[in-house]
Protein backbone atom coordinates (compact mmCIF):
# COMPACT_ATOMS: atom_id res chain seq x y z
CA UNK A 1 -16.85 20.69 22.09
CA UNK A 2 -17.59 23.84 20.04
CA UNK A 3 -20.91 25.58 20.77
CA UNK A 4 -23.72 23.86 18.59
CA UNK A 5 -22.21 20.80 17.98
CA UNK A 6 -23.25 17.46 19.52
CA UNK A 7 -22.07 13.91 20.37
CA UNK A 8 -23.66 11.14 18.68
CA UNK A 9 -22.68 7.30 17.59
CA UNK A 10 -22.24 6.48 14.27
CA UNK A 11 -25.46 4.50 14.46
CA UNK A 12 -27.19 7.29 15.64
CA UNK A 13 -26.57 9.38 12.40
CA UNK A 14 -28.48 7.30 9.95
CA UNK A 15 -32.21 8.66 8.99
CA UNK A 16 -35.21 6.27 8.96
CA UNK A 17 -34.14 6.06 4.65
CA UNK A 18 -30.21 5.04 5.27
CA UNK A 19 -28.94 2.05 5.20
CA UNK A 20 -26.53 0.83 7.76
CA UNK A 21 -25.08 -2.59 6.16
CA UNK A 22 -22.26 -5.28 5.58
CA UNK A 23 -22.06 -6.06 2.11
CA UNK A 24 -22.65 -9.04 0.47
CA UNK A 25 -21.28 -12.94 1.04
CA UNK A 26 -20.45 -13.64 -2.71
CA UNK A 27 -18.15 -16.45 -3.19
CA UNK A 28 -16.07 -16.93 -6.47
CA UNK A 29 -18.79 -19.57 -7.53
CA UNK A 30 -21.69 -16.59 -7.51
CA UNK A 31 -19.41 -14.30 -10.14
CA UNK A 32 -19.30 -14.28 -13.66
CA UNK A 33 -16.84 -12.24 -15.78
CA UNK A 34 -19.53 -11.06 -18.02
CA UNK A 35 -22.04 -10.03 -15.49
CA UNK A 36 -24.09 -7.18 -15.33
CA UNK A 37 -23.62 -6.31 -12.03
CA UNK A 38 -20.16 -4.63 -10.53
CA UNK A 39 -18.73 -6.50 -7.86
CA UNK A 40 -16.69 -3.63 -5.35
CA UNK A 41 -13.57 -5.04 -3.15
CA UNK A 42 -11.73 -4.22 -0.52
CA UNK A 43 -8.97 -2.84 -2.99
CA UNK A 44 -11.83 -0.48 -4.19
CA UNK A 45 -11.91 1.51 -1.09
CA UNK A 46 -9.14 4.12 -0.69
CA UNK A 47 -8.50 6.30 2.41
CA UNK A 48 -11.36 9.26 0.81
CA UNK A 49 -11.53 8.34 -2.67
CA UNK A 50 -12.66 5.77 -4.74
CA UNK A 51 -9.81 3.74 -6.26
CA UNK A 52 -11.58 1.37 -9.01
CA UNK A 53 -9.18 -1.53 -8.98
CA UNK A 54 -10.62 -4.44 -9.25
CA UNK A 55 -12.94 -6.12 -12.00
CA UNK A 56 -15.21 -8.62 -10.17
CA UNK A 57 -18.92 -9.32 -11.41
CA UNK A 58 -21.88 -11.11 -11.01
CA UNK A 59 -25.17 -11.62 -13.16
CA UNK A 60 -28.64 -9.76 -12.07
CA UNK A 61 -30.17 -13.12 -11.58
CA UNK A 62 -27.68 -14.24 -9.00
CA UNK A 63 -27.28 -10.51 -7.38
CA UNK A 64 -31.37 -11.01 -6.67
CA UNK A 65 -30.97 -14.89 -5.58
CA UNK A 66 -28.42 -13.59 -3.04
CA UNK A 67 -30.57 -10.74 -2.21
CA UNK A 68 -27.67 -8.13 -2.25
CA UNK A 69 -27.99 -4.35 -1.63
CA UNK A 70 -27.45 -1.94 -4.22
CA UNK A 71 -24.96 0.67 -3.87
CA UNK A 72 -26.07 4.18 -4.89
CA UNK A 73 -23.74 7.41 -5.81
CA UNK A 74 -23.20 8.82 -2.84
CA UNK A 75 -22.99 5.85 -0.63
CA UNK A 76 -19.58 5.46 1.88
CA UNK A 77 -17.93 2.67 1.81
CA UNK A 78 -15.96 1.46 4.59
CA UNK A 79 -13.14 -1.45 4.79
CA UNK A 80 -13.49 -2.99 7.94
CA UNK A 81 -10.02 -4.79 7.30
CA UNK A 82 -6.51 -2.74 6.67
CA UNK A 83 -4.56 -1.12 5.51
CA UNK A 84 -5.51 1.01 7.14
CA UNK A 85 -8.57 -0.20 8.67
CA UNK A 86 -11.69 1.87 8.72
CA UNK A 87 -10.48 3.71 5.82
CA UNK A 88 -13.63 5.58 3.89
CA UNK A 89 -14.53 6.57 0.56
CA UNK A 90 -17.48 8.11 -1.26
CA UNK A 91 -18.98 5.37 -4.31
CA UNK A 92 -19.11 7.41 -7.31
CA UNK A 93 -21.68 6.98 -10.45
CA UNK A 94 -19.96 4.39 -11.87
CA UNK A 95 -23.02 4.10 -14.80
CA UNK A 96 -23.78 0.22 -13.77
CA UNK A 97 -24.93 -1.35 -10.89
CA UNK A 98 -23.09 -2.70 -8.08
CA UNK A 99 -22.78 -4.27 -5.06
CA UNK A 100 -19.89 -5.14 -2.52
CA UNK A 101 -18.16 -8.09 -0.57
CA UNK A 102 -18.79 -8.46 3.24
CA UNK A 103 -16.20 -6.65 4.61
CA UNK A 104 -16.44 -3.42 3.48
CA UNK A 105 -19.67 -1.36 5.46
CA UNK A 106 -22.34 0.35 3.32
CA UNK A 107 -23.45 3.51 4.86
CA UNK A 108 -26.00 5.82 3.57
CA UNK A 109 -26.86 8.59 6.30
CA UNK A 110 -30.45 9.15 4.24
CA UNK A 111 -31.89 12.39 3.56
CA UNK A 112 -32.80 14.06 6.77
CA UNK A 113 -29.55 13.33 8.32
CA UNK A 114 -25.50 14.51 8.02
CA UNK A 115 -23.89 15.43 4.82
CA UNK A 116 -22.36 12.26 3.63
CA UNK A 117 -19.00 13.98 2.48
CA UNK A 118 -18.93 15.16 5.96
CA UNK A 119 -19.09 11.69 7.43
CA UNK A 120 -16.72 10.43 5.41
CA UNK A 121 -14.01 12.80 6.25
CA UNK A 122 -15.18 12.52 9.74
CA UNK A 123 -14.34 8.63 9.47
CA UNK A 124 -10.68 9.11 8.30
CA UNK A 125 -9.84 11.47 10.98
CA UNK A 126 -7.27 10.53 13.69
CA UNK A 127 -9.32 10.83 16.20
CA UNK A 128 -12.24 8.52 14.56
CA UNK A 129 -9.32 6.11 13.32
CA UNK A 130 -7.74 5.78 17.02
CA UNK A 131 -11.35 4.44 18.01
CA UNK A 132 -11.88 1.78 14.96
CA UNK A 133 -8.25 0.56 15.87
CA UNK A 134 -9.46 0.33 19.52
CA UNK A 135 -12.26 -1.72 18.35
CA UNK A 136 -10.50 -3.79 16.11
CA UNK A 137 -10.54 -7.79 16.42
CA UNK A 138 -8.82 -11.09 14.87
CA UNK A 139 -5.10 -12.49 15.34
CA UNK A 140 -3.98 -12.92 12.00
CA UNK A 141 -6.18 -10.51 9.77
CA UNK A 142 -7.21 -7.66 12.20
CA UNK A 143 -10.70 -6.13 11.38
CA UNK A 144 -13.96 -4.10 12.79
CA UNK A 145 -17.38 -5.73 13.22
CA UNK A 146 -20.43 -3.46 12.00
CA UNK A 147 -22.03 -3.48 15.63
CA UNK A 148 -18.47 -1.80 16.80
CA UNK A 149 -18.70 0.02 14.17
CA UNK A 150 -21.95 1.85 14.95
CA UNK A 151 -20.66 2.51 18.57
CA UNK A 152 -17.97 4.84 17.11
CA UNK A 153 -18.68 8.49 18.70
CA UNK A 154 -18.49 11.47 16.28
CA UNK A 155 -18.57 15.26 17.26
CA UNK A 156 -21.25 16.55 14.82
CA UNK A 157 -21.31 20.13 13.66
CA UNK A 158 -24.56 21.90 12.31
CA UNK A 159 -25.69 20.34 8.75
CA UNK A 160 -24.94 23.97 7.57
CA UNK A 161 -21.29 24.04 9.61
CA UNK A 162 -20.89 20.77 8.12
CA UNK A 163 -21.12 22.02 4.79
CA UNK A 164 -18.55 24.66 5.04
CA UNK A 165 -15.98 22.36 6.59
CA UNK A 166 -16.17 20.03 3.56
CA UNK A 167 -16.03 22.84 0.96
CA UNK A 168 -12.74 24.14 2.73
CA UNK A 169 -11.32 20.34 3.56
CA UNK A 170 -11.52 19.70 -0.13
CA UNK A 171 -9.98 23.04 -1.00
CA UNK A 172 -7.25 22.37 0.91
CA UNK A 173 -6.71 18.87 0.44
CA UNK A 174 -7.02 19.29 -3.40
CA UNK A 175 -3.63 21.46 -3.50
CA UNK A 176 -2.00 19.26 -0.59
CA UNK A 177 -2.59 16.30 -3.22
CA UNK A 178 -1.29 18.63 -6.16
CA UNK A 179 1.69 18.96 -4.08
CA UNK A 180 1.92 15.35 -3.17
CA UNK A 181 2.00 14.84 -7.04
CA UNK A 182 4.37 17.36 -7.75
CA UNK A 183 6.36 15.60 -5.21
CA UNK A 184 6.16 11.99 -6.84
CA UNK A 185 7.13 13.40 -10.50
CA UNK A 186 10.11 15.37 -8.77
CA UNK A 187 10.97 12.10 -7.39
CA UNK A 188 10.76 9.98 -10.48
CA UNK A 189 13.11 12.48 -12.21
CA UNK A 190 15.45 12.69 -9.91
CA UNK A 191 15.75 9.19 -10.41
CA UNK A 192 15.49 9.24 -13.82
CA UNK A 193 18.42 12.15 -13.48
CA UNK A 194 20.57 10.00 -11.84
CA UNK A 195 20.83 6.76 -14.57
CA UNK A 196 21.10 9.27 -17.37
CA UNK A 197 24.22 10.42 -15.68
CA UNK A 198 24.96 6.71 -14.63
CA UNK A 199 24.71 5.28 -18.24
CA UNK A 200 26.81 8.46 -20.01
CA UNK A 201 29.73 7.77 -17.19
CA UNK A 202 29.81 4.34 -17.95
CA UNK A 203 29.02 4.60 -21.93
CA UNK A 204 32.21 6.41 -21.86
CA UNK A 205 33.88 3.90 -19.81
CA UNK A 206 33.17 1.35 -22.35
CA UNK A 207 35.55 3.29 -24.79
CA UNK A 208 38.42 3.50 -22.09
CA UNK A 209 39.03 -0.25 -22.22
CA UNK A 210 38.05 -3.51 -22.94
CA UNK A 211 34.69 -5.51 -22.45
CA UNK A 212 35.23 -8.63 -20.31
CA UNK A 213 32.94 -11.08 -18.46
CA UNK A 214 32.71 -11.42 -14.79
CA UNK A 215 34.53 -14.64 -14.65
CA UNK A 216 37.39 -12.75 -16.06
CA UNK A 217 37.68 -10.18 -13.35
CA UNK A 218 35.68 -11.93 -9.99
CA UNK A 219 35.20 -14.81 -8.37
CA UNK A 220 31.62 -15.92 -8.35
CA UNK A 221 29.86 -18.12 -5.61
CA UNK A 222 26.36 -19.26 -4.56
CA UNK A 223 25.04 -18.88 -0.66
CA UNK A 224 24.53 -21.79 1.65
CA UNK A 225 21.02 -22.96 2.54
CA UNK A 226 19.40 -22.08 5.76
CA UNK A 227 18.30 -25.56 7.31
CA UNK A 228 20.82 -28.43 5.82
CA UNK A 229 20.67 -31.96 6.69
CA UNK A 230 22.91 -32.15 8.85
CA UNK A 231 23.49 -31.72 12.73
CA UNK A 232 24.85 -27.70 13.00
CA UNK A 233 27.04 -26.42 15.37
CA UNK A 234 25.38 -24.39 18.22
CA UNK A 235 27.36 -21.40 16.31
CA UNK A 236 24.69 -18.71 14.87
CA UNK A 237 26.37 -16.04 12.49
CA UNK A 238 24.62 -13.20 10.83
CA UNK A 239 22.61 -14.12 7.79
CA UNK A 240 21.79 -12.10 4.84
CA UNK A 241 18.93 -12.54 2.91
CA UNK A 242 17.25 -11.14 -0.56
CA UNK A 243 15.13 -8.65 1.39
CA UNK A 244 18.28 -7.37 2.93
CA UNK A 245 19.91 -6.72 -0.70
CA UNK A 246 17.89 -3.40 -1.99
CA UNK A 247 19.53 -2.03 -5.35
CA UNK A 248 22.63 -0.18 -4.80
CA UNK A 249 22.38 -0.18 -0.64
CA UNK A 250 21.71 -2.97 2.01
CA UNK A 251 19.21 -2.94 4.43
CA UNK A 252 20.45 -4.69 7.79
CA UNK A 253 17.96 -3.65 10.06
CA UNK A 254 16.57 -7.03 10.26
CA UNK A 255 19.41 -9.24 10.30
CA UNK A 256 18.15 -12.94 10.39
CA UNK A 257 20.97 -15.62 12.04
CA UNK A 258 21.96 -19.13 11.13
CA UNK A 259 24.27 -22.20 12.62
CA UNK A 260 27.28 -23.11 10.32
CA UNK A 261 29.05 -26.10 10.26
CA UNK A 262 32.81 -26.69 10.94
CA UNK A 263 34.71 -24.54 8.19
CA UNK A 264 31.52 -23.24 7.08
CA UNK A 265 32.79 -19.42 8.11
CA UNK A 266 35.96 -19.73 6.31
CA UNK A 267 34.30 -20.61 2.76
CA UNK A 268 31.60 -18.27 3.20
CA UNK A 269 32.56 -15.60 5.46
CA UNK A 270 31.84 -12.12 3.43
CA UNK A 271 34.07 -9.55 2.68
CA UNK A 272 34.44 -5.97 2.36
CA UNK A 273 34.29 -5.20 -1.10
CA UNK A 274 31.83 -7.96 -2.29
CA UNK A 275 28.87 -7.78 -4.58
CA UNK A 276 25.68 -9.44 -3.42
CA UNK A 277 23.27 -10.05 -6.48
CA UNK A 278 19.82 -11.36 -6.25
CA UNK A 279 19.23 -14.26 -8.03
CA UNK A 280 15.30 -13.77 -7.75
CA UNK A 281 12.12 -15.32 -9.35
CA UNK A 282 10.03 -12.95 -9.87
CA UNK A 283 9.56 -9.51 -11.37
CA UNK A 284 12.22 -9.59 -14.19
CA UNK A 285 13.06 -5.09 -13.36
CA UNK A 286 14.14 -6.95 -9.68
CA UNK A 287 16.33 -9.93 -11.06
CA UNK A 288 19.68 -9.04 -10.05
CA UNK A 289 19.61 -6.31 -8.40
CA UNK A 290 22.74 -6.22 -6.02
CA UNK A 291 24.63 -4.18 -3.55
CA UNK A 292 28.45 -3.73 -2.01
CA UNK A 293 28.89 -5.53 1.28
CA UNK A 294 31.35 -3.49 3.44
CA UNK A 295 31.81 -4.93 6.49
CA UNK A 296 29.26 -3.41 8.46
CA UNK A 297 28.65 -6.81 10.63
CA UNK A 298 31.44 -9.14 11.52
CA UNK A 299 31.68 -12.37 10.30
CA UNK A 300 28.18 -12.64 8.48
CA UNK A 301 27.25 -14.94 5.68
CA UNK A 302 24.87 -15.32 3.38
CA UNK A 303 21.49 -17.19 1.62
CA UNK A 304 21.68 -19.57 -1.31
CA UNK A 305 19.40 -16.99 -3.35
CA UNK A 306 21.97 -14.27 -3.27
CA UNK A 307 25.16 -14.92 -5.54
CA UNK A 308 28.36 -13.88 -4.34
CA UNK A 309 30.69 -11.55 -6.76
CA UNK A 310 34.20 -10.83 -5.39
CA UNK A 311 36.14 -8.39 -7.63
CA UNK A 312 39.43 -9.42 -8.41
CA UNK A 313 42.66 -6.94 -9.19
CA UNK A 314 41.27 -5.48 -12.16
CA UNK A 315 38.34 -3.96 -11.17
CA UNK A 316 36.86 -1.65 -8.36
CA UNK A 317 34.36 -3.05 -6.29
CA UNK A 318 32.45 0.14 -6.01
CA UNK A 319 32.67 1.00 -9.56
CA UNK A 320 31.45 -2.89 -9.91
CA UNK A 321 28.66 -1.86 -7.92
CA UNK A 322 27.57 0.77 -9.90
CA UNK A 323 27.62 -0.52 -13.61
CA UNK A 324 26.09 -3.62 -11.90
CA UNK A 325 23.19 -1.75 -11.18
CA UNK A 326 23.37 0.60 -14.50
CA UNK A 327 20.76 0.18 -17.25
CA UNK A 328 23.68 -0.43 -19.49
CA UNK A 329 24.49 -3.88 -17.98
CA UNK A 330 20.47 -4.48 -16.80
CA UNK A 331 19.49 -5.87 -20.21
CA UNK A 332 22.24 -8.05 -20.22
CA UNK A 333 21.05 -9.68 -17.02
CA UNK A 334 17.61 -9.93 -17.85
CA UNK A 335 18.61 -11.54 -21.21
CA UNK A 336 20.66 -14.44 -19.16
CA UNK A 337 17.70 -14.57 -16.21
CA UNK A 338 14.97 -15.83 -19.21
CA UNK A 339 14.80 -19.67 -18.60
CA UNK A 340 12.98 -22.10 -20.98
CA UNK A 341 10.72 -22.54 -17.96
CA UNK A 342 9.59 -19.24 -17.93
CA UNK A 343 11.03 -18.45 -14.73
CA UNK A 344 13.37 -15.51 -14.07
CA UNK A 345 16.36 -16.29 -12.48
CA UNK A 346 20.35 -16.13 -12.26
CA UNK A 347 22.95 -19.12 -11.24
CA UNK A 348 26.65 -18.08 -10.60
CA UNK A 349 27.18 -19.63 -14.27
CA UNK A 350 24.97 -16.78 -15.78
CA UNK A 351 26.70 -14.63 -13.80
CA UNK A 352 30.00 -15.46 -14.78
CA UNK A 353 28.71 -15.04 -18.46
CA UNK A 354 27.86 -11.56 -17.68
CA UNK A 355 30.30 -9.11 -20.23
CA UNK A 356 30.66 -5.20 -18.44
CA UNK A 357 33.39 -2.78 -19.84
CA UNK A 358 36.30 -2.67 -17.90
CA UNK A 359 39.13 0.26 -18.15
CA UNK A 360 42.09 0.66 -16.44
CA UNK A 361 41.86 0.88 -12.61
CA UNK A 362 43.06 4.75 -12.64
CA UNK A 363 40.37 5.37 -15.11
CA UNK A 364 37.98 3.43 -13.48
CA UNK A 365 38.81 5.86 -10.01
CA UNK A 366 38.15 8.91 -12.37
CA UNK A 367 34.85 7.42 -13.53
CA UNK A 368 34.04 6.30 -9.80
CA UNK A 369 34.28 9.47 -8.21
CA UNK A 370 32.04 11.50 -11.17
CA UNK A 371 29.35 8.49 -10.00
CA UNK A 372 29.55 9.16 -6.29
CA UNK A 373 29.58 13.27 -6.34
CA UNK A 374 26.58 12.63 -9.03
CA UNK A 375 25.03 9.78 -6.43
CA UNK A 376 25.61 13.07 -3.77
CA UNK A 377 23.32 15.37 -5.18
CA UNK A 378 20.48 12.84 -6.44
CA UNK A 379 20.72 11.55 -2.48
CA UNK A 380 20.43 14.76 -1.27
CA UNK A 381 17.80 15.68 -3.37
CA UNK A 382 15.66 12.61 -2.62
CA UNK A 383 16.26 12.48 0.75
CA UNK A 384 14.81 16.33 0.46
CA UNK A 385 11.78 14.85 -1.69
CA UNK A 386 11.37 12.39 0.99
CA UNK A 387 11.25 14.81 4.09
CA UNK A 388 8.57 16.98 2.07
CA UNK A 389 6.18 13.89 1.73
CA UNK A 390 6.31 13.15 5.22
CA UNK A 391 5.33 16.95 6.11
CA UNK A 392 2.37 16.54 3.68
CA UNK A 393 1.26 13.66 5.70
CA UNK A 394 1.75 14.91 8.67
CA UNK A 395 -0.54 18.18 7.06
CA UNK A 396 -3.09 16.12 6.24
CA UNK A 397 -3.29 14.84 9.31
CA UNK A 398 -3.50 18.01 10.88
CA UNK A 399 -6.26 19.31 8.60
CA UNK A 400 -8.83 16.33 9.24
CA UNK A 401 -7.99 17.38 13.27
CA UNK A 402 -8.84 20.67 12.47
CA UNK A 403 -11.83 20.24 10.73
CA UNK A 404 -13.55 17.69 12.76
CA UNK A 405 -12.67 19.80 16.15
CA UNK A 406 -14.40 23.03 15.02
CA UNK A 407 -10.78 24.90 14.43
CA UNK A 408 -10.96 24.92 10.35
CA UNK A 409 -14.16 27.32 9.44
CA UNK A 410 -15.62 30.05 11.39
CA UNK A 411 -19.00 29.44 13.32
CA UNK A 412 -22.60 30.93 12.04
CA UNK A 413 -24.33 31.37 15.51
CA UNK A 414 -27.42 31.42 12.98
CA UNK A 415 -26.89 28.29 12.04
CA UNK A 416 -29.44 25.43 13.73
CA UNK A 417 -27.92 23.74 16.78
CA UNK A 418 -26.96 20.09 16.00
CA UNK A 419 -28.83 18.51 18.64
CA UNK A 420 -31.65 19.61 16.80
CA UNK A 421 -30.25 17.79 13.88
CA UNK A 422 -30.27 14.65 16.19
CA UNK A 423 -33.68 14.94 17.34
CA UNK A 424 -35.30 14.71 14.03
CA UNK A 425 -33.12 11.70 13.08
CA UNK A 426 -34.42 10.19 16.18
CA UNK A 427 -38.49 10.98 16.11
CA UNK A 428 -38.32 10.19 12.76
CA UNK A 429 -36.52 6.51 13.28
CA UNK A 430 -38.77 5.65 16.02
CA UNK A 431 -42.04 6.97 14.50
CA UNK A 432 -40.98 3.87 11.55
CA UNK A 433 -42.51 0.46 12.23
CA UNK A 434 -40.50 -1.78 12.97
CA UNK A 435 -39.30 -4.91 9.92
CA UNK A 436 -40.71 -7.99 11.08
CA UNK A 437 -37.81 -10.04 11.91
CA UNK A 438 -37.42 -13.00 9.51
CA UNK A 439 -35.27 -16.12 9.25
CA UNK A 440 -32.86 -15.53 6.22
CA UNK A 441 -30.69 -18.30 4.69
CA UNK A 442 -27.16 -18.04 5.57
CA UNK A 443 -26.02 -16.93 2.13
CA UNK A 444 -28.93 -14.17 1.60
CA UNK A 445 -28.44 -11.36 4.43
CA UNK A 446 -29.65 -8.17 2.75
CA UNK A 447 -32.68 -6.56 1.35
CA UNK A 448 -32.53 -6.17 -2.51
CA UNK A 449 -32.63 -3.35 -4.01
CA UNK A 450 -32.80 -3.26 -7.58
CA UNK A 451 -30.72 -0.62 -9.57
CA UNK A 452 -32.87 1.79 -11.43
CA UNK A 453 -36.14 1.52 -9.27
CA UNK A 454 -37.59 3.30 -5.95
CA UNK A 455 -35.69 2.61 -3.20
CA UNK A 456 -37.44 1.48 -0.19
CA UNK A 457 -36.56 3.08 3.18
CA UNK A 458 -35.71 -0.10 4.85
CA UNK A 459 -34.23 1.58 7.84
CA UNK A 460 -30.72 0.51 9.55
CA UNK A 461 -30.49 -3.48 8.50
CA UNK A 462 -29.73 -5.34 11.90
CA UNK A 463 -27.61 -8.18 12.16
CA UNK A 464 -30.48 -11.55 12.33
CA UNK A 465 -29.04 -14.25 14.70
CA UNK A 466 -29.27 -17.52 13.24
């Protein structure tokens, strides 16, 4: 440990006038749309900032008959359920009151005690995450309980070290998120690069022959369902399903398996060449996206929600593949997905109704191989893109180690040892009297305290046993 600093819990840190809390037990019966009163979620809370997400209220009146605490600018909030758990922010000014849902941890250190920035950073470090996840409980939905919570163990700097190391944290994470952003637009027009290109290859196909449906150059054909009615063979075969069938690529590292039935293989065995399109129900920009199978498993089959187009002698499967996926043939699918039902979804008749341009097969190897050296660069270039945002994680990383191990600002041997620090926290705790401990009704578990009026010091709130 550096010279000055000091150990400490995380319950240790808060003054005699912080508040050390669970937030509230509101139920969707206690809110009200037009409340005064801001309700913050677990959406809220992003890993060191503030994301404002949701839109949950509740009305004074019921915020005081459920006794709820106030947040205040300057509070941290913590989600004690991922992802990723223990993830910190500060709570802005948000110009209305607020309060927040149960499992997300209020935490105000108080005025004699650390800088509040300074915890929060200190709470999203790797070191400080390793412990919450050591901590963490639950089967299903992992999460942290406040009393772990406050056994956490921080190395604490001098309040004045602890100044300096947020001032240059923020400087440096402010460009490393500039960067990060530079990163996502680069992305998005790389992307954006690559249909342009797409669409003028293909827009100039369109003139190099004739416009014909699917059913006039494939054969189309549904999947087969996972669990029919009747008694399989103990044959499994390799199984493709939607979540295997990105756009333009397939993802087959998790390959589910299924039993067929006598002469099952033979009807639905895939092969090399064949377009798998998602017949989907849900977001219409994801409705039929599809991808070339070629061969990369042996005799593998697939689900009843992806549709099956083989390409017959007049067109390229891979150039099928590509205008598929276009934004010149996209509207067209979305225009046959629409359902009086609402729903979004293809059949293999829709597909079949599907009209693409289609020019000769020499053209169409001319057009092909301008799409895959165009496909070459944009790849490279994300993959590029891709590599840089992982390095900017990793950097991030590395900062929050640095600055919560004494290696990111120079020392001040002038400034006061940390221990110190500690000792006032702890006289000035202990020379409070203690809050006469109370039965509270099972929906009412905090001290109010209303927005706009002297705040109480109330001391760390302790969980009552009922």
């Amino acid at each position: 440990m550096p010279p000055g600093w000091a150990e400490a819990s995380l319950a240790d840190l808060i003054a005699a006038d912080g508040v050390f809390a669970d937030g509230d037990w509101v139920e969707s019966k206690d809110q009200d749309p037009l409340g005064e009163v801001r309700l913050v979620q677990l959406a809220d809370v992003g890993d060191g900032a503030f994301r404002d997400r949701s839109d949950r209220s509740l009305t004074t009146d019921k915020a005081a008959e459920l006794r709820c605490t106030f947040l205040q600018p300057g509070d941290i909030l913590l989600a004690r359920m991922p992802e990723p758990l223990g993830r910190a922010c500060i709570y802005p000014d948000i110009k209305r009151p607020a309060v927040t849902v149960v499992d997300v941890c209020v935490i105000r250190p108080g005025r004699e005690s650390v800088d509040p920035r300074w915890l929060m950073w200190s709470l999203n470090s790797p070191s400080v995450r390793e412990q919450i996840s050591s901590y963490q409980s639950g089967t299903t939905r992992k999460r942290i309980s406040r009393k772990n919570l406050g056994k956490i163990r921080l190395q604490v700097p001098p309040l004045a070290e602890q100044r300096r190391i947020v001032e240059a944290l923020e400087d440096h994470l402010s460009r490393l998120d500039a960067a990060v952003d530079y990163l996502a637009a680069a992305h998005s027009k790389n992307d954006a690069l690559w249909q342009s290109a797409l669409d003028d290859l293909i827009t100039d196909a369109a003139t190099q022959g004739s416009e014909l449906s699917i059913a006039e150059v494939a054969e189309v054909q549904g999947g087969i369902l996972k669990n029919p009615k009747r008694k399989p063979t103990t044959n499994k075969f390799p199984f493709l399903r939607v979540a295997n069938v990105p756009r333009g690529s397939l993802d087959l590292e998790d390959v589910h398996e299924v039993e067929l039935f006598d002469g099952d293989l033979e009807r639905w065995r895939l092969q090399a060449g064949d377009l798998l399109v998602v017949e989907g129900n849900g977001s219409p920009d994801q409705i039929g996206r599809a991808a070339m199978w070629r061969d990369e498993i042996r005799d593998c089959v697939h689900q009843n929600h992806l549709i099956r187009v083989r390409p017959g002698p007049r067109v390229n499967g891979e150039f099928l593949e590509f205008i598929w996926n276009s934004s010149y043939v996209s509207a067209s699918i979305r225009a046959a997905a629409i359902s009086t039902s609402g729903l979004h979804t293809l059949s293999t008749r829709k597909v079949k109704g599907i009209r693409i341009p289609v020019p000769p097969l020499a053209k169409q190897q001319e057009y092909l191989a301008a799409m895959q050296e165009w496909r070459t660069q944009t790849n490279r270039l994300a993959k590029a893109i891709s590599a840089l945002r992982h390095e900017a994680v990793v950097l991030r990383k590395s900062l929050l180690q640095a600055a919560f191990t004494g290696k990111l600002v120079p020392r001040d041997l002038t400034d006061q040892p940390a221990t110190e620090l500690l000792k006032r926290i702890d006289a000035e705790r202990a020379g409070q009297p203690k809050a006469a401990r109370t039965r509270k009704p099972a929906a009412a578990k905090k001290v109010l305290s209303p927005p706009n009026t002297t705040i109480v010091p109330i001391g760390i709130q302790e969980e009552i046993a009922l």
